[in-house]
C-alpha atoms as a PDB file:
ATOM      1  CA  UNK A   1       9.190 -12.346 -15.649  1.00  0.00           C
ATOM      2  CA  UNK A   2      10.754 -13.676 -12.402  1.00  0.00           C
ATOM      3  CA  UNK A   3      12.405  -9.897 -11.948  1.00  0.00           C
ATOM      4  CA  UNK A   4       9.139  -7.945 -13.169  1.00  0.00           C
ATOM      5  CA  UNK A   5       7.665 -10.087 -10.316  1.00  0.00           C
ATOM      6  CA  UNK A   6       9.990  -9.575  -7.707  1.00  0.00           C
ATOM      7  CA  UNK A   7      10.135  -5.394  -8.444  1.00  0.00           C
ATOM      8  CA  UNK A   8       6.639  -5.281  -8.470  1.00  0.00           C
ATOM      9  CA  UNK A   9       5.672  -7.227  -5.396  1.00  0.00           C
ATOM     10  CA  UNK A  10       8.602  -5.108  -3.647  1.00  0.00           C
ATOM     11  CA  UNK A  11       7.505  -2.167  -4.190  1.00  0.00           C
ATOM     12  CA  UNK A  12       4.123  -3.169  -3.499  1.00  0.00           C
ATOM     13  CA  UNK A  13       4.906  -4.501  -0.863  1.00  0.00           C
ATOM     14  CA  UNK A  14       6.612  -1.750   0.774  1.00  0.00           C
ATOM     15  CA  UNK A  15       3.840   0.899  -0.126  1.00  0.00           C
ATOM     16  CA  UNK A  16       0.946  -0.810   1.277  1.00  0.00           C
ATOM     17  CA  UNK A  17       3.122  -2.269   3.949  1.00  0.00           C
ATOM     18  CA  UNK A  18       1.251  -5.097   5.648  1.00  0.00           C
ATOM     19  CA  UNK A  19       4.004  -4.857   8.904  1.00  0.00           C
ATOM     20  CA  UNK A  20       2.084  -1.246   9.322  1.00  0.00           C
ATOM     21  CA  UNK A  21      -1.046  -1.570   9.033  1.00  0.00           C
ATOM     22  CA  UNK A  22      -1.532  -4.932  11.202  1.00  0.00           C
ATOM     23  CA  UNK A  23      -0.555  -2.979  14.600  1.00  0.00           C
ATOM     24  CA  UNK A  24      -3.300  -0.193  13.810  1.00  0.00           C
ATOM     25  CA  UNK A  25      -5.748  -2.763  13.134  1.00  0.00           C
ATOM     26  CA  UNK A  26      -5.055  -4.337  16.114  1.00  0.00           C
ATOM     27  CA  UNK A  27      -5.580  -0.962  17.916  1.00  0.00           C
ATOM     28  CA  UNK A  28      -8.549  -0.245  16.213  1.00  0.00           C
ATOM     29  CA  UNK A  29     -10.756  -3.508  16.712  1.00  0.00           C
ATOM     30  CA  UNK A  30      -9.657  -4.172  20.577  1.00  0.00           C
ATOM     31  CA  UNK A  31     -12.976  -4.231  21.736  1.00  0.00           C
ATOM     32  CA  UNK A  32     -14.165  -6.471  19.298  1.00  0.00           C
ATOM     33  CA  UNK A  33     -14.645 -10.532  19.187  1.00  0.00           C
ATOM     34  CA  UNK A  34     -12.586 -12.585  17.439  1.00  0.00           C
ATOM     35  CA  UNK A  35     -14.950 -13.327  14.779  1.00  0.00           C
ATOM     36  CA  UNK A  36     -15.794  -9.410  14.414  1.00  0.00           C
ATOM     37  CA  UNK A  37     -11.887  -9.189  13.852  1.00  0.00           C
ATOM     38  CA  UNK A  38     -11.774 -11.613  11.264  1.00  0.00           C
ATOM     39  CA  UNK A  39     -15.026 -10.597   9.283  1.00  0.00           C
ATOM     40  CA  UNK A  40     -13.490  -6.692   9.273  1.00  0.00           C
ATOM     41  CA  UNK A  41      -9.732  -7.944   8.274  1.00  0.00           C
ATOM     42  CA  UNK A  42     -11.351  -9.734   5.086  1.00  0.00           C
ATOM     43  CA  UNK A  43     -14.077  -7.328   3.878  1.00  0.00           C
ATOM     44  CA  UNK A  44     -11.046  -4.464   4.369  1.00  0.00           C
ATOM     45  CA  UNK A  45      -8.773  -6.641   1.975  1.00  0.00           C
ATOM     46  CA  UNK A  46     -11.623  -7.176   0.027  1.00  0.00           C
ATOM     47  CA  UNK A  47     -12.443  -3.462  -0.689  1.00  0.00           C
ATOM     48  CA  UNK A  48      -8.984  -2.711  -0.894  1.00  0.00           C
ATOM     49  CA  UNK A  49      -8.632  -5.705  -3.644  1.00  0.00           C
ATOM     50  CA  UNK A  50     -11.253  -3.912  -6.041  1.00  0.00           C
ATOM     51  CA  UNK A  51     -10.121  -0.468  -5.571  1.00  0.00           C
ATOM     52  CA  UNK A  52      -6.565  -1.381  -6.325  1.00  0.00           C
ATOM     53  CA  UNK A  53      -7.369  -3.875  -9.415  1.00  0.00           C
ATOM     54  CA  UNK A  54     -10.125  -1.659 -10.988  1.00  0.00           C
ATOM     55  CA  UNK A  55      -7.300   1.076 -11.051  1.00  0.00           C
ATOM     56  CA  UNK A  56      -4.719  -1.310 -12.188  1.00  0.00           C
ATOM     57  CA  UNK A  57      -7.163  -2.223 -15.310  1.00  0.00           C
ATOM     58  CA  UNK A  58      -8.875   1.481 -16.256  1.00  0.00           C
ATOM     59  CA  UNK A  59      -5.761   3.920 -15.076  1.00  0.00           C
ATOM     60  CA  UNK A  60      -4.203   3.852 -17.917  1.00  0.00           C
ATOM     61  CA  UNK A  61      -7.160   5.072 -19.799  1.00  0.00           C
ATOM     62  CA  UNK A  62      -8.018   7.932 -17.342  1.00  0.00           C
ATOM     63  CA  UNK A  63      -4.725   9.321 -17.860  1.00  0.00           C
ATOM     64  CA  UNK A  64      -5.398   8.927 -21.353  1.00  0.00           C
ATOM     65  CA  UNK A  65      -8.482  10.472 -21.039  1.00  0.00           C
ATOM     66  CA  UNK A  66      -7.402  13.367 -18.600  1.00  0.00           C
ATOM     67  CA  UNK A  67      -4.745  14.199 -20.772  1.00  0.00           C
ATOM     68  CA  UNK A  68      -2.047  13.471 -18.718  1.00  0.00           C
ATOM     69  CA  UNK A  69       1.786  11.219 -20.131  1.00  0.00           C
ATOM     70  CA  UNK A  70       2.257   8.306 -18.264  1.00  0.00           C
ATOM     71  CA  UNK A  71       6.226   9.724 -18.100  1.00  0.00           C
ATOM     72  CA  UNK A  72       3.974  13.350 -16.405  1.00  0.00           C
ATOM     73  CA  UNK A  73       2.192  10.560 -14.011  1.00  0.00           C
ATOM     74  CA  UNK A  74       5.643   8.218 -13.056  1.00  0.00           C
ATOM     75  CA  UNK A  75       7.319  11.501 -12.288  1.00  0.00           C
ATOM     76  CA  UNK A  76       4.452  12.616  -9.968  1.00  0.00           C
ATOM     77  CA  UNK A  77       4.282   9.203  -8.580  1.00  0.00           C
ATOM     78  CA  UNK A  78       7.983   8.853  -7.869  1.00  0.00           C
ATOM     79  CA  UNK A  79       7.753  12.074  -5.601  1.00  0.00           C
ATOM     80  CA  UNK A  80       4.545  10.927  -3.963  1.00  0.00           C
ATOM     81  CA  UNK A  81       6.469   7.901  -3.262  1.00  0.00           C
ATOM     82  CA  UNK A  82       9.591   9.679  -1.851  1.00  0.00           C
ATOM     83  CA  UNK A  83       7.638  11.527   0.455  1.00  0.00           C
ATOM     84  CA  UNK A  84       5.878   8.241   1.786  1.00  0.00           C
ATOM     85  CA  UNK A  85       9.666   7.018   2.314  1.00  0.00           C
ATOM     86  CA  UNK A  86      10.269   9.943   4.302  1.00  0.00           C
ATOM     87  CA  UNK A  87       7.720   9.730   6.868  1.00  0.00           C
ATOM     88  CA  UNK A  88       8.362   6.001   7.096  1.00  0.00           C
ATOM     89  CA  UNK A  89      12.397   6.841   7.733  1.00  0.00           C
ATOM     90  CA  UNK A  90      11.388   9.350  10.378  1.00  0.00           C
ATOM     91  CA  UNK A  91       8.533   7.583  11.865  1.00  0.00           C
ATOM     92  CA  UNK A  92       5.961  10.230  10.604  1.00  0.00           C
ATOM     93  CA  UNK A  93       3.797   7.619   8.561  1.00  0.00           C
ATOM     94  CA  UNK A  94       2.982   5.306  11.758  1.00  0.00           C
ATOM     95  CA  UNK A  95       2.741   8.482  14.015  1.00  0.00           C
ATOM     96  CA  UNK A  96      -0.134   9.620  11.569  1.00  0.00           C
ATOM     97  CA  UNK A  97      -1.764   5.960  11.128  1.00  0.00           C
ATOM     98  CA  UNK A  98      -1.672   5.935  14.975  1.00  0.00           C
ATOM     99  CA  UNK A  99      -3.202   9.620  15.167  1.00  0.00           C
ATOM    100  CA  UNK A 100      -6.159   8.337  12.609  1.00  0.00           C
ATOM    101  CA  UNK A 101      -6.967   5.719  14.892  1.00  0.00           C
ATOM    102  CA  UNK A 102      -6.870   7.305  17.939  1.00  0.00           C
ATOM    103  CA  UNK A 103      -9.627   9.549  16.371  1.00  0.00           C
ATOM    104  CA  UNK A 104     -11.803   6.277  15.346  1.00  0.00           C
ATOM    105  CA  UNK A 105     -11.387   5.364  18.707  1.00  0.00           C
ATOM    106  CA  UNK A 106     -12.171   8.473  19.950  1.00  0.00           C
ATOM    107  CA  UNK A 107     -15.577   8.078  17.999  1.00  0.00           C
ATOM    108  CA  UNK A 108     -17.573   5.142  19.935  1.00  0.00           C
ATOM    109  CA  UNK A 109     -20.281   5.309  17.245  1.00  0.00           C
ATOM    110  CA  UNK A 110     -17.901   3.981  14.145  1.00  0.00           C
ATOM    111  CA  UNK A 111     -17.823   0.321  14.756  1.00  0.00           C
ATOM    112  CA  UNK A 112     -16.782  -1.225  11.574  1.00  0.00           C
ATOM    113  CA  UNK A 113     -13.504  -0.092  10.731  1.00  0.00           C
ATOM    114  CA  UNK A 114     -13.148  -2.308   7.320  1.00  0.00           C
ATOM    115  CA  UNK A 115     -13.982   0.493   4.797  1.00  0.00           C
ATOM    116  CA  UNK A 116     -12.348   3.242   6.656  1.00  0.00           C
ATOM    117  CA  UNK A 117      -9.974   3.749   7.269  1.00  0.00           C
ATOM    118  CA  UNK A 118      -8.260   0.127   6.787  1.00  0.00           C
ATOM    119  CA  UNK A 119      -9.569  -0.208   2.980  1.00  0.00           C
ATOM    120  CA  UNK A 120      -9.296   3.140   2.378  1.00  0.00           C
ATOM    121  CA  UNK A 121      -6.679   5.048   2.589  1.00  0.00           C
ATOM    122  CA  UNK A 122      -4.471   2.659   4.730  1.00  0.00           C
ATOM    123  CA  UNK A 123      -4.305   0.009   2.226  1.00  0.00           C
ATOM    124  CA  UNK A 124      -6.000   1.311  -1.068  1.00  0.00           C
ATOM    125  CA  UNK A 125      -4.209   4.666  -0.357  1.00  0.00           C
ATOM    126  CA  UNK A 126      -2.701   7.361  -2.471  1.00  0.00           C
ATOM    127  CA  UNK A 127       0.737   5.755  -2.387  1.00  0.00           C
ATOM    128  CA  UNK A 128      -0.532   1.923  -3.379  1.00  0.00           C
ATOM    129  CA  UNK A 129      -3.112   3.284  -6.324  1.00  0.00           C
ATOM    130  CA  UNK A 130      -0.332   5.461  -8.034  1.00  0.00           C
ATOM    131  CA  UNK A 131       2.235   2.472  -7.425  1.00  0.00           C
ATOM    132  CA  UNK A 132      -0.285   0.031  -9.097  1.00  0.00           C
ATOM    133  CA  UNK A 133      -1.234   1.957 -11.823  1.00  0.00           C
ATOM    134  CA  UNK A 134       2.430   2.788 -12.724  1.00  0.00           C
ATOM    135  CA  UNK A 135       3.412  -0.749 -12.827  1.00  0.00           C
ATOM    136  CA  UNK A 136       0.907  -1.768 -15.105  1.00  0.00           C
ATOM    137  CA  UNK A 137       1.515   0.965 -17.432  1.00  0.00           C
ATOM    138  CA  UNK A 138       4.787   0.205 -17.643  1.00  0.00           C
ATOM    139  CA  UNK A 139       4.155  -3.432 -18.322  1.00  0.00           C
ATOM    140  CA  UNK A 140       4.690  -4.604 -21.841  1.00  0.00           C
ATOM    141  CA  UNK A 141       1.817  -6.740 -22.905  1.00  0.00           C
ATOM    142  CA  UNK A 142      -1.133  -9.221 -21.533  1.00  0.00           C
ATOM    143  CA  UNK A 143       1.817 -11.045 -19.467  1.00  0.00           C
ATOM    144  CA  UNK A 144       3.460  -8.522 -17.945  1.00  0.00           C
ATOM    145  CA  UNK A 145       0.763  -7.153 -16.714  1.00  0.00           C
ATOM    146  CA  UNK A 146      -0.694 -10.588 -15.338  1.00  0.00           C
ATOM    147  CA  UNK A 147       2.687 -10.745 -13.568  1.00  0.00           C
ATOM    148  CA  UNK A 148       2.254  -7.257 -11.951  1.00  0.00           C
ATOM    149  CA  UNK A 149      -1.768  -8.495 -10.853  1.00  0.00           C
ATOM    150  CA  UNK A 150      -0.260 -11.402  -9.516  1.00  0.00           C
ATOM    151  CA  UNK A 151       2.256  -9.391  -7.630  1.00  0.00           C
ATOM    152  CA  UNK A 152      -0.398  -7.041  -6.253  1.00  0.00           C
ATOM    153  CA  UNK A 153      -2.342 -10.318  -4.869  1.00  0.00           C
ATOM    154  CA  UNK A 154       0.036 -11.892  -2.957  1.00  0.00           C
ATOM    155  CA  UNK A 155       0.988  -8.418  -1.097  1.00  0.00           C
ATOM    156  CA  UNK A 156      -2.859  -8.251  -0.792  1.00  0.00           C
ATOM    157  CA  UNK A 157      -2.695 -11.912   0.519  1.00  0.00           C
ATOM    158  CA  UNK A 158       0.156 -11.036   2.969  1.00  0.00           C
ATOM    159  CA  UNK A 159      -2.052  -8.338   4.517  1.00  0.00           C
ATOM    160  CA  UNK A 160      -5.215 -10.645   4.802  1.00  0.00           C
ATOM    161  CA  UNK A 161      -2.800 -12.984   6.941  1.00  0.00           C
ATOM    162  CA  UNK A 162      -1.094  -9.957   8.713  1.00  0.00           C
ATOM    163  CA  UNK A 163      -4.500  -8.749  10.059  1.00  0.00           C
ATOM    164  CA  UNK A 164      -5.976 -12.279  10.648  1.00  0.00           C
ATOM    165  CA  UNK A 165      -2.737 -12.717  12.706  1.00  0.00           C
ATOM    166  CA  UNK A 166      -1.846  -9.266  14.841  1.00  0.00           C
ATOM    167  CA  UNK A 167      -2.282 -10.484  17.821  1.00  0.00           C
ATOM    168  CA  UNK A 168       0.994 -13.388  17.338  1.00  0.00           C
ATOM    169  CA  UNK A 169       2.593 -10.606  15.219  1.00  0.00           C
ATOM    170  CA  UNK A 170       2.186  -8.059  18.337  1.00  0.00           C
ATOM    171  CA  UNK A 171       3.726 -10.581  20.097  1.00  0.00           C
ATOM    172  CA  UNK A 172       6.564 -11.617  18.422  1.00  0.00           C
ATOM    173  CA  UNK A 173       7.700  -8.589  17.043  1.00  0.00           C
ATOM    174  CA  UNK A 174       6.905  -5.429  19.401  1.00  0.00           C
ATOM    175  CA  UNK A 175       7.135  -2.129  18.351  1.00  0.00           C
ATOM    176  CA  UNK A 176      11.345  -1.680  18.405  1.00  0.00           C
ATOM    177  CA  UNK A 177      11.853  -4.177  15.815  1.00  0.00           C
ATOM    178  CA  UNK A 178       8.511  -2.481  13.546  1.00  0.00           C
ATOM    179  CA  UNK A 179      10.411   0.374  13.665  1.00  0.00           C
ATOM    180  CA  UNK A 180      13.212  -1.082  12.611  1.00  0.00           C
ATOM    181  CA  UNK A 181      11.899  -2.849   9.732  1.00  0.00           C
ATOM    182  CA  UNK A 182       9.126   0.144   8.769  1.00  0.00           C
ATOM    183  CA  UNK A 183      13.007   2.407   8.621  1.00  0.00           C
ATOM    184  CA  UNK A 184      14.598  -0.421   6.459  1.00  0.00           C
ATOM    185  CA  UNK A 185      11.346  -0.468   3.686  1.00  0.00           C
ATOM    186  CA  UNK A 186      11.313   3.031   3.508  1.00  0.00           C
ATOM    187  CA  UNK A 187      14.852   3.428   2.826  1.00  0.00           C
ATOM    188  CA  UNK A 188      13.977   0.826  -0.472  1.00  0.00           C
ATOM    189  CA  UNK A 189      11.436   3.000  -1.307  1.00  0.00           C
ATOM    190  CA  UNK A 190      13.242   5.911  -1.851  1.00  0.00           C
ATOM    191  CA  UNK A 191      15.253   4.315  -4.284  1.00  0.00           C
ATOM    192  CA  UNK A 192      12.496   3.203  -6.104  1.00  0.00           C
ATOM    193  CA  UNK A 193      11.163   6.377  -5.783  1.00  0.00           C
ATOM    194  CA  UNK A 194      14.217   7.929  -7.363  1.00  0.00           C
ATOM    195  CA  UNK A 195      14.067   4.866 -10.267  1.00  0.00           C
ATOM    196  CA  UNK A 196      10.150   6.131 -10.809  1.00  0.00           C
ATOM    197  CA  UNK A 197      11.509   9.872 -11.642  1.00  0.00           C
ATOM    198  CA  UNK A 198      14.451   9.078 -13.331  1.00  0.00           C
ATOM    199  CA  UNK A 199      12.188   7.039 -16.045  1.00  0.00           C
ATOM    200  CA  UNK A 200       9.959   9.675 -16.641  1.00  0.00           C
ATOM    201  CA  UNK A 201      12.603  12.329 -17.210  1.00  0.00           C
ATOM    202  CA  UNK A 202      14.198   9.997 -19.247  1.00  0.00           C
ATOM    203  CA  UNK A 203      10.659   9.279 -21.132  1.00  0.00           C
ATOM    204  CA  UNK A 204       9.943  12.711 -21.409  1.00  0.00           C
ATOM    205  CA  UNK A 205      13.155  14.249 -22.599  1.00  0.00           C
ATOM    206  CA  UNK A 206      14.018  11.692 -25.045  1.00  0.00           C
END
């Protein structure tokens, strides 16, 4: 359980990437009070939450009901996944978050940033809904998947506190050592990635 729990909230983790999305947040709500901040930062993680668990509960089934293996869906997801590594190796995932923003900026009329794009797609994103719903179809029984759910809250947690707190994080951190870490997590994902694939060839051919 303790290494279902540790894969899953690493992966997680790395996908919806709390580190990433703080900064953009930050960008995105400088004009606004403190308290404006904070009520955005938890009705985003909020939103986010439901999207992410209602997939994690009924995905399953909608493959099921689509038609589509769950081997079919972890290859898909695995390359999804190894594209998202990619663009975080090469910088090409913040250079698009940044580009979003710029264009919420750009609109003065779009205030509230919670739903989008911070719930949706920056933290309940492609990546993150395909991640969640192959780890709890791949978890064997009521425990398992409690263990994955558990996993998916604290990384939701994590990004609650990483929003509440951008303005320390900017701080502390700058951009240089972002990148740095932002290379580092993509660089796990890929291997997961890779892992993702490799178990639904395997599932598939034999």
């Amino acid at each position: 359980m303790i290494e279902l729990f540790i894969s899953a909230f690493v992966t997680l983790f790395v996908v919806i990437d709390p580190p990433g999305c703080a900064p953009v947040f930050y960008g995105l709500t400088t004009g606004a009070t403190p308290l404006q901040r904070r009520r955005m930062a938890i009705r985003a993680v909020i939103i986010a939450t439901a999207i992410l668990i209602g997939f994690a509960l009924i995905g399953e089934d909608l493959l099921r009901t689509l038609g589509i293996s769950l081997d079919a869906f972890r290859i898909a997801g695995g390359i999804m996944l190894f594209a998202i590594a990619m663009e975080m190796v090469f910088e090409k995932r913040t250079q698009r978050r940044e580009d979003r923003a710029q264009k919420i900026r750009d609109t003065p009329e779009i205030e509230d940033v919670s739903i989008f794009p911070m719930a949706m797609p920056m933290i309940a994103g492609p990546g993150s809904i395909a991640t969640v719903m192959l780890l709890t179809a791949g978890a064997h029984g009521a425990e398992q998947s409690v263990v994955v759910l558990v996993a998916l809250a604290a990384n939701l947690a994590l990004m609650l506190a990483a929003l509440l707190a951008i303005g320390p994080i900017m701080r502390l951190f700058g951009s240089q050592v972002e990148a740095v870490i932002t290379r580092l997590l993509g660089v796990i994902l890929a291997a997961l990635a890779v892992q993702f694939v490799l178990d639904g060839l395997s599932g598939s051919i034999f």
